[in-house]
C-alpha atoms as a PDB file:
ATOM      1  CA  UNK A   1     -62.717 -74.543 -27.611  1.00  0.00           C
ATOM      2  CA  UNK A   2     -66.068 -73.657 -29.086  1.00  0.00           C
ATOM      3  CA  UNK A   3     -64.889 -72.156 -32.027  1.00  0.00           C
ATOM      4  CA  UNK A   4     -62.891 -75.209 -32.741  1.00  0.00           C
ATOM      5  CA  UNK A   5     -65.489 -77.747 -32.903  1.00  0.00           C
ATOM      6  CA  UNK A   6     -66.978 -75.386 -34.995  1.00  0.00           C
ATOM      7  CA  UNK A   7     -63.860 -75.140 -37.380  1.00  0.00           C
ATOM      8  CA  UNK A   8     -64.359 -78.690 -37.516  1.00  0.00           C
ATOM      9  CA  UNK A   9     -67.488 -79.285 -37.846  1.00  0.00           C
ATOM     10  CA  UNK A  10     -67.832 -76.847 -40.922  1.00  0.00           C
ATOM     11  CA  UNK A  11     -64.528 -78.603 -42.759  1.00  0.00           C
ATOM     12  CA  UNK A  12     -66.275 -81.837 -42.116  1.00  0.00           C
ATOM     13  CA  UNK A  13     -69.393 -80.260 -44.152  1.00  0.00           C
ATOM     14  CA  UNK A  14     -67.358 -78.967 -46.700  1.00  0.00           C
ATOM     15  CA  UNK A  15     -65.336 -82.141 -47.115  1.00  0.00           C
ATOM     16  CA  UNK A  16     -68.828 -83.874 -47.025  1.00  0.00           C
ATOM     17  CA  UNK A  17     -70.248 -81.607 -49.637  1.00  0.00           C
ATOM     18  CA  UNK A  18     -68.878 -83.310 -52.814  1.00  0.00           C
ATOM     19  CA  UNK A  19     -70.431 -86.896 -51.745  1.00  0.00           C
ATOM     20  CA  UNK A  20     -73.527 -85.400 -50.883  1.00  0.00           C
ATOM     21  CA  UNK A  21     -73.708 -83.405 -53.882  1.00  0.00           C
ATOM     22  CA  UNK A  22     -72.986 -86.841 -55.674  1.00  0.00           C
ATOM     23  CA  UNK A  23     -76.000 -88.640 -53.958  1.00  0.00           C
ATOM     24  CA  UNK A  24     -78.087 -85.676 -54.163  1.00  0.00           C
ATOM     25  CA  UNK A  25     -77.929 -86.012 -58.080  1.00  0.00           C
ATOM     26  CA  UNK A  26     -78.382 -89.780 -58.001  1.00  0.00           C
ATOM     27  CA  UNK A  27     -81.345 -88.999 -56.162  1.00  0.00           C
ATOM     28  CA  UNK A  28     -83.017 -86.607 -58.413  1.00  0.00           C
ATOM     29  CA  UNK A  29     -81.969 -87.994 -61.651  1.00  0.00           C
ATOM     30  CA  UNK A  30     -83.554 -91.001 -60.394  1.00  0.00           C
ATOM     31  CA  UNK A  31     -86.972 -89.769 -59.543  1.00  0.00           C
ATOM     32  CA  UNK A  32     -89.112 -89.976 -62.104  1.00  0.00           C
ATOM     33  CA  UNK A  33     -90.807 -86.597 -61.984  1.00  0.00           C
ATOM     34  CA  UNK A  34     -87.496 -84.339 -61.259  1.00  0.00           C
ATOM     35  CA  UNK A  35     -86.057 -86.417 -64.115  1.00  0.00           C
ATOM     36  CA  UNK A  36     -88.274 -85.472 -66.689  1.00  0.00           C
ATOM     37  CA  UNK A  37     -88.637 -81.882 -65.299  1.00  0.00           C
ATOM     38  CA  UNK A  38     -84.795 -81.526 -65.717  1.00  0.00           C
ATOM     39  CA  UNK A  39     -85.045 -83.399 -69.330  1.00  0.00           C
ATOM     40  CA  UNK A  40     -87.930 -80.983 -70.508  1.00  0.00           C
ATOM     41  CA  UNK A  41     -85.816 -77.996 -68.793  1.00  0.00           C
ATOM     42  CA  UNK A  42     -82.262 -79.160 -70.146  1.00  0.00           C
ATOM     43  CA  UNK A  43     -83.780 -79.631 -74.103  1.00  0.00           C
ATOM     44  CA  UNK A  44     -86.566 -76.833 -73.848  1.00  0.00           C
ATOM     45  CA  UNK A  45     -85.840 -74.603 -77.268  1.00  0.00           C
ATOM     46  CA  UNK A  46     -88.372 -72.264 -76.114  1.00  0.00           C
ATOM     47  CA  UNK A  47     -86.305 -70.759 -73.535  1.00  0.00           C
ATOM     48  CA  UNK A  48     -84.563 -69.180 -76.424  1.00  0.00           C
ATOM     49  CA  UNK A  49     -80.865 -69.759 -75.141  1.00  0.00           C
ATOM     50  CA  UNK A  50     -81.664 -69.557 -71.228  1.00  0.00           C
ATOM     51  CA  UNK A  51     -80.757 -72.779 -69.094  1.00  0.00           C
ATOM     52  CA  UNK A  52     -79.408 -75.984 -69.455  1.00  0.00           C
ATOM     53  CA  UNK A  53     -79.478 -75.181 -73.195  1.00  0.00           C
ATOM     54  CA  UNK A  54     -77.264 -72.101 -72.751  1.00  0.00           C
ATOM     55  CA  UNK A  55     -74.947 -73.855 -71.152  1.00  0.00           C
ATOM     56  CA  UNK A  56     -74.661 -76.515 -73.294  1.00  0.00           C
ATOM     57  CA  UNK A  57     -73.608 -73.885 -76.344  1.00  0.00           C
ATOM     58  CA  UNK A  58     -71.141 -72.386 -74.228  1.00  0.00           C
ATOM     59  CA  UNK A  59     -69.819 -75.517 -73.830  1.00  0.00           C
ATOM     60  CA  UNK A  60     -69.585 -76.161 -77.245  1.00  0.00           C
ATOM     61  CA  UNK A  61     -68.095 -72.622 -78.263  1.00  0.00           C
ATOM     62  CA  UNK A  62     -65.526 -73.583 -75.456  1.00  0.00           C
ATOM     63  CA  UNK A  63     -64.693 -76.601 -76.863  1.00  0.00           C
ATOM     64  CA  UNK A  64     -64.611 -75.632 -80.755  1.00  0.00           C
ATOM     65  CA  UNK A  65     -62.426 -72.714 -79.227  1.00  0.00           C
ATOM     66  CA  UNK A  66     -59.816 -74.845 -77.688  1.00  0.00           C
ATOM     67  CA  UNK A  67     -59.765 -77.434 -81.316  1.00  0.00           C
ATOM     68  CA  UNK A  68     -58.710 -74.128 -83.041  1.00  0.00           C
ATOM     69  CA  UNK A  69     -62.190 -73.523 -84.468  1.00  0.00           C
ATOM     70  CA  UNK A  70     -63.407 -70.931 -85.333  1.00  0.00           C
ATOM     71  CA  UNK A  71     -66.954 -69.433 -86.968  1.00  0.00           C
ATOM     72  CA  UNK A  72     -70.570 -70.064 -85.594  1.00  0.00           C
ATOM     73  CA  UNK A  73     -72.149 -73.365 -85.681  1.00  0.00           C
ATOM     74  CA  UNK A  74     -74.923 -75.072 -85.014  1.00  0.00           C
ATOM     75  CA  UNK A  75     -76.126 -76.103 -81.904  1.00  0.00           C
ATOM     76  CA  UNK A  76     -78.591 -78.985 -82.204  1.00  0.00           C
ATOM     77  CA  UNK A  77     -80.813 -79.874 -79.072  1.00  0.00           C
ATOM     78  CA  UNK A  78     -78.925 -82.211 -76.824  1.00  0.00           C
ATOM     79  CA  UNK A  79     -80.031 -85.950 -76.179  1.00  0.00           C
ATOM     80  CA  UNK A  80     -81.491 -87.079 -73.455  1.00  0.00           C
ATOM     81  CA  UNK A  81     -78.429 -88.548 -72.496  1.00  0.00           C
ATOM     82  CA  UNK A  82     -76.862 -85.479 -72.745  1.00  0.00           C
ATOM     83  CA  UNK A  83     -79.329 -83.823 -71.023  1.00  0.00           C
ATOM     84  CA  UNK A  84     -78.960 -85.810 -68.100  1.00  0.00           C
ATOM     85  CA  UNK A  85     -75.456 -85.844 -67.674  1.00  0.00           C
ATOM     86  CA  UNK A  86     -75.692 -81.984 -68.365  1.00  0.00           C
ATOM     87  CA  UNK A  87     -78.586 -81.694 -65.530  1.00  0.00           C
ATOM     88  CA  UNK A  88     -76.618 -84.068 -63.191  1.00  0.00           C
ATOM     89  CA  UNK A  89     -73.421 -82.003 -63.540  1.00  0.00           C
ATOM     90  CA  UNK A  90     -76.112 -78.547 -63.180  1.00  0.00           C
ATOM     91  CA  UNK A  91     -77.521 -80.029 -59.906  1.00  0.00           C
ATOM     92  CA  UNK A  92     -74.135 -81.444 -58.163  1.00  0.00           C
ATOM     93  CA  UNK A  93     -72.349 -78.114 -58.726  1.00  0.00           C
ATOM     94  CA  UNK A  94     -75.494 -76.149 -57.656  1.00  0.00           C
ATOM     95  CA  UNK A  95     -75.794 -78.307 -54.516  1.00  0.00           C
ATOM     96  CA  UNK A  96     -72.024 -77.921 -54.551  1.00  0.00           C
ATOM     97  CA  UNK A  97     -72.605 -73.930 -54.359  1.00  0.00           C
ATOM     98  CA  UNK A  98     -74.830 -73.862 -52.326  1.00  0.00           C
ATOM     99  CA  UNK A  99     -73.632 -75.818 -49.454  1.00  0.00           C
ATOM    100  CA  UNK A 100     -70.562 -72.978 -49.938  1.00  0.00           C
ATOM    101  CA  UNK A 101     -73.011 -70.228 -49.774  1.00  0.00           C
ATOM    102  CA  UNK A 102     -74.568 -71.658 -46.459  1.00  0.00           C
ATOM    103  CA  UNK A 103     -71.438 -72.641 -45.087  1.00  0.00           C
ATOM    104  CA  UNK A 104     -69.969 -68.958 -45.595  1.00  0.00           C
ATOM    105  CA  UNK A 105     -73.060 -67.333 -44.541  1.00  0.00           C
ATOM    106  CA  UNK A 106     -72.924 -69.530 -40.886  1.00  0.00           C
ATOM    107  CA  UNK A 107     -69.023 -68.641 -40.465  1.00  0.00           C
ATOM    108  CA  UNK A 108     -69.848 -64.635 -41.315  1.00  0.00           C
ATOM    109  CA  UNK A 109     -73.281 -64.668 -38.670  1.00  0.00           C
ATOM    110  CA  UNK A 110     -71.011 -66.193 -36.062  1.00  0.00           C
ATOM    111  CA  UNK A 111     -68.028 -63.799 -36.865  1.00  0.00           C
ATOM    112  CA  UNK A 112     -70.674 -60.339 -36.801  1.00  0.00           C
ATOM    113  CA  UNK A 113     -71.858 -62.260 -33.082  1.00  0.00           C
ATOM    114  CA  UNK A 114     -68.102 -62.198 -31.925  1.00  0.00           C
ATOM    115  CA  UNK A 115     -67.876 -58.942 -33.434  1.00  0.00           C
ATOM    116  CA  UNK A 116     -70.605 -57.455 -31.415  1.00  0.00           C
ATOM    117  CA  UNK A 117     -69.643 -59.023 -28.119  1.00  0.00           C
ATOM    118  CA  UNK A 118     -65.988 -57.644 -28.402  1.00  0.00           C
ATOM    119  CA  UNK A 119     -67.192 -54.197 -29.023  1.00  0.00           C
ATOM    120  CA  UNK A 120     -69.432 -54.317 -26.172  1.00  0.00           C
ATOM    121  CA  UNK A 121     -66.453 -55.369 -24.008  1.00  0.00           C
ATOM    122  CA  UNK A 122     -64.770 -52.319 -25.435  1.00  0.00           C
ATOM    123  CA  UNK A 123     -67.612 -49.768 -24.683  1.00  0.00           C
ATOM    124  CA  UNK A 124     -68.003 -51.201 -21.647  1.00  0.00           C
ATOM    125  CA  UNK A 125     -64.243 -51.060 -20.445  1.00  0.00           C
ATOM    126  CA  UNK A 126     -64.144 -47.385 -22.075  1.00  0.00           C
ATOM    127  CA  UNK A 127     -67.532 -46.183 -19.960  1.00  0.00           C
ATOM    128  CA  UNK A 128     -65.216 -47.858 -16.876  1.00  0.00           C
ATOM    129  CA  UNK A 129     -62.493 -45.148 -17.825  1.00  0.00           C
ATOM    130  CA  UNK A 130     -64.280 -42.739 -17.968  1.00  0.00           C
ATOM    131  CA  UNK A 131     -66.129 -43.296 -14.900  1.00  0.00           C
ATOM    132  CA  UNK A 132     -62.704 -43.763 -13.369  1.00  0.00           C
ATOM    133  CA  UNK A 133     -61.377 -40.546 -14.674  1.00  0.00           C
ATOM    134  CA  UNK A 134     -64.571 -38.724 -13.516  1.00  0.00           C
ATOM    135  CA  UNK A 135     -64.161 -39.996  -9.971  1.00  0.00           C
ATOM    136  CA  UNK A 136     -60.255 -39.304 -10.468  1.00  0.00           C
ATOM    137  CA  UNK A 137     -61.140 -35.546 -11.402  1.00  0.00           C
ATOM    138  CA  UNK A 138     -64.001 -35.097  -8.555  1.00  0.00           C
ATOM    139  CA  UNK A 139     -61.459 -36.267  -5.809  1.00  0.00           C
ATOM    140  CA  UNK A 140     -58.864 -34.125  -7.298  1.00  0.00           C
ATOM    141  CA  UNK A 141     -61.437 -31.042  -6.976  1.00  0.00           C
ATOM    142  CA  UNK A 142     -61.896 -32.258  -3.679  1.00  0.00           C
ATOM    143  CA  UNK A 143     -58.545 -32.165  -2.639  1.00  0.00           C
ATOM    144  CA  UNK A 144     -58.171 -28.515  -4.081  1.00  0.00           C
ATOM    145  CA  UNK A 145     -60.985 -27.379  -1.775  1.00  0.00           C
ATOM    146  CA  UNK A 146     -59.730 -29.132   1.162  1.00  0.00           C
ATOM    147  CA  UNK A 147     -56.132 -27.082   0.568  1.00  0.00           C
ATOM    148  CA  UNK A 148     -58.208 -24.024   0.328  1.00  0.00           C
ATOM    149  CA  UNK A 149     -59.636 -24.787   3.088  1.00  0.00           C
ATOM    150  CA  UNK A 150     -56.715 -25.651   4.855  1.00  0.00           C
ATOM    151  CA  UNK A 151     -55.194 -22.126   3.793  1.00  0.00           C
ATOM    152  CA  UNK A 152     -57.993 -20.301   4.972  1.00  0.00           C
ATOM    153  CA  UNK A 153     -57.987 -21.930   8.225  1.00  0.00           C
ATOM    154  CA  UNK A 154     -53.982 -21.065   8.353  1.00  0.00           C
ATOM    155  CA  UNK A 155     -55.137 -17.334   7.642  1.00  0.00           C
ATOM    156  CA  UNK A 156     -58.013 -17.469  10.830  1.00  0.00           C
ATOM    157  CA  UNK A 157     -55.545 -19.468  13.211  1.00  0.00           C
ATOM    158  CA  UNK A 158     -52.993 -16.306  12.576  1.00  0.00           C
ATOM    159  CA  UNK A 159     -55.661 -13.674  13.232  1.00  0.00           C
ATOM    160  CA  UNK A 160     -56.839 -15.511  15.871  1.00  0.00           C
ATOM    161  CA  UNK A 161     -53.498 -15.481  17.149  1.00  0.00           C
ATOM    162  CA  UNK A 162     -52.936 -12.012  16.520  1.00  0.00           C
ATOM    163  CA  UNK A 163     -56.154 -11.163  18.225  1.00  0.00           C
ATOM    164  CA  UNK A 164     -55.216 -13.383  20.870  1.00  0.00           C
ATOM    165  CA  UNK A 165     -51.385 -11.464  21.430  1.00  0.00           C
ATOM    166  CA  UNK A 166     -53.591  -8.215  21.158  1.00  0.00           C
ATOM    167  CA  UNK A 167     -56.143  -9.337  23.938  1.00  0.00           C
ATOM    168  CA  UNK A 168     -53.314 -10.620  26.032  1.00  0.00           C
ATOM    169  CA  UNK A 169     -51.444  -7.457  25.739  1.00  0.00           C
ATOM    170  CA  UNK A 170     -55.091  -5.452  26.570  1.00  0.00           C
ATOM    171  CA  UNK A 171     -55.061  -7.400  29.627  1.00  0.00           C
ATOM    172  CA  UNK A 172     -51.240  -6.740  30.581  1.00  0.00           C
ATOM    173  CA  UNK A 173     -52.013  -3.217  30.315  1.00  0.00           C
ATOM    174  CA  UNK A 174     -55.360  -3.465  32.350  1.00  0.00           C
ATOM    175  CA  UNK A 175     -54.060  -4.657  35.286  1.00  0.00           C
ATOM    176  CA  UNK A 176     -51.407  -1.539  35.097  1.00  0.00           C
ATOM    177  CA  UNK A 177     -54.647   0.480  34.119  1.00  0.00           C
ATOM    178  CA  UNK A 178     -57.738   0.464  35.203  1.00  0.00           C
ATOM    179  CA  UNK A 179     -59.315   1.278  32.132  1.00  0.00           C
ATOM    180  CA  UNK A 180     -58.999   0.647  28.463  1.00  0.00           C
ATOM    181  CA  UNK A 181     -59.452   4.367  27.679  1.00  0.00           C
ATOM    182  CA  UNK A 182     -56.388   5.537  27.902  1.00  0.00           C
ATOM    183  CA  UNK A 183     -54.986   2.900  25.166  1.00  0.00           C
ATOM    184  CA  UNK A 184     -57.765   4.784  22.627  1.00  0.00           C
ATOM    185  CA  UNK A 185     -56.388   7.724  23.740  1.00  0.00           C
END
C-alpha cells in the first residue's frame, strides 16, 4: 500500500513539474536581479560561445539547416527580448530536468532500500537452512551411534547369554561333581 501512495505521489510531482517549472520562470524572469543576471549571462560575448549564447547559435544552425541552408553565418548577439525568452525556456527546462533527476534519484534510493531488505530476508532464510541441515546431520550422527550402540549391546546380551548357558551348564555339572576340576581336566 506504501509503495502506492508513493507511485502516486511521485506522478503527481511529475505531472506538477511542467506548471511549476512555468511559475518558477515567471518568478525569476520577474525579479529584478536574476533578470539582469540571466540578460548579462544570455548576451555575454565574452564567454566565447559558452551559455545561453551557444545555444542560441545552435539554434540558429538548426534552423538554417532545416530552410535548406547551408554555409556559416553570422550570429549577432541576441536582444534582450530574445534573451529572455531564451533564459526563460533555459530555466523551465532546467527546473524541468531537474525535478526528473530528483524524482529518479528518490524512486532508485527507495528501490536499493527494498533491495537490501529482500536480501537480508534471503540470507536470513538461507542461515535458517543451514542451521536446519546442521541439526538434520547432527541427529542423523546421532542416530548412527545409537544403532551402534544398539549392535554392540546385541553382541554383549549374546555373550552374556552364552556365558550365562556356560555358567548354567558349570552348575549342572557341579551338583553331579563336586568340583570344577575335572571339567579342566
Amino acid at each position: 500500500m506504501a509503495a502506492m501512495i508513493f507511485k502516486v505521489a511521485l506522478l503527481t510531482l511529475k505531472t506538477a513539474a511542467k506548471p511549476l517549472a512555468t511559475r518558477f520562470e515567471k518568478v525569476v524572469m520577474s525579479h529584478p536581479v536574476w533578470r539582469t543576471r540571466v540578460i548579462d549571462i544570455a548576451q555575454a560575448s565574452h564567454l566565447r560561445g559558452r551559455g545561453l549564447q551557444r545555444i542560441h547559435r545552435m539554434e540558429v544552425g538548426i534552423t538554417r539547416g532545416a530552410e535548406g541552408r547551408t554555409g556559416k553565418a553570422f550570429v549577432a548577439s541576441m536582444t534582450e527580448e530574445k534573451a529572455m525568452e531564451l533564459a526563460s525556456k533555459v530555466v523551465s527546462e532546467g527546473f524541468l530536468y531537474g525535478m526528473g533527476v530528483v524524482l529518479l534519484g528518490v524512486e532508485l534510493h527507495r528501490k536499493n532500500k527494498e533491495d537490501a531488505v529482500k536480501k537480508e530476508k534471503e540470507a536470513a532464510e538461507r542461515q535458517a537452512i543451514r542451521d536446519l541441515h546442521e541439526r538434520h546431520l547432527r541427529a542423523e550422527k546421532a542416530s548412527c551411534c545409537m544403532e551402534d550402540l544398539r549392535e554392540e549391546l546385541r553382541t554383549i546380551a549374546k555373550q552374556l547369554h552364552g556365558v550365562d548357558e556356560r555358567l548354567q551348564f558349570m552348575e549342572q555339572q557341579m551338583g553331579r561333581r563336586r568340583s570344577w576340576l575335572p571339567l579342566f581336566g
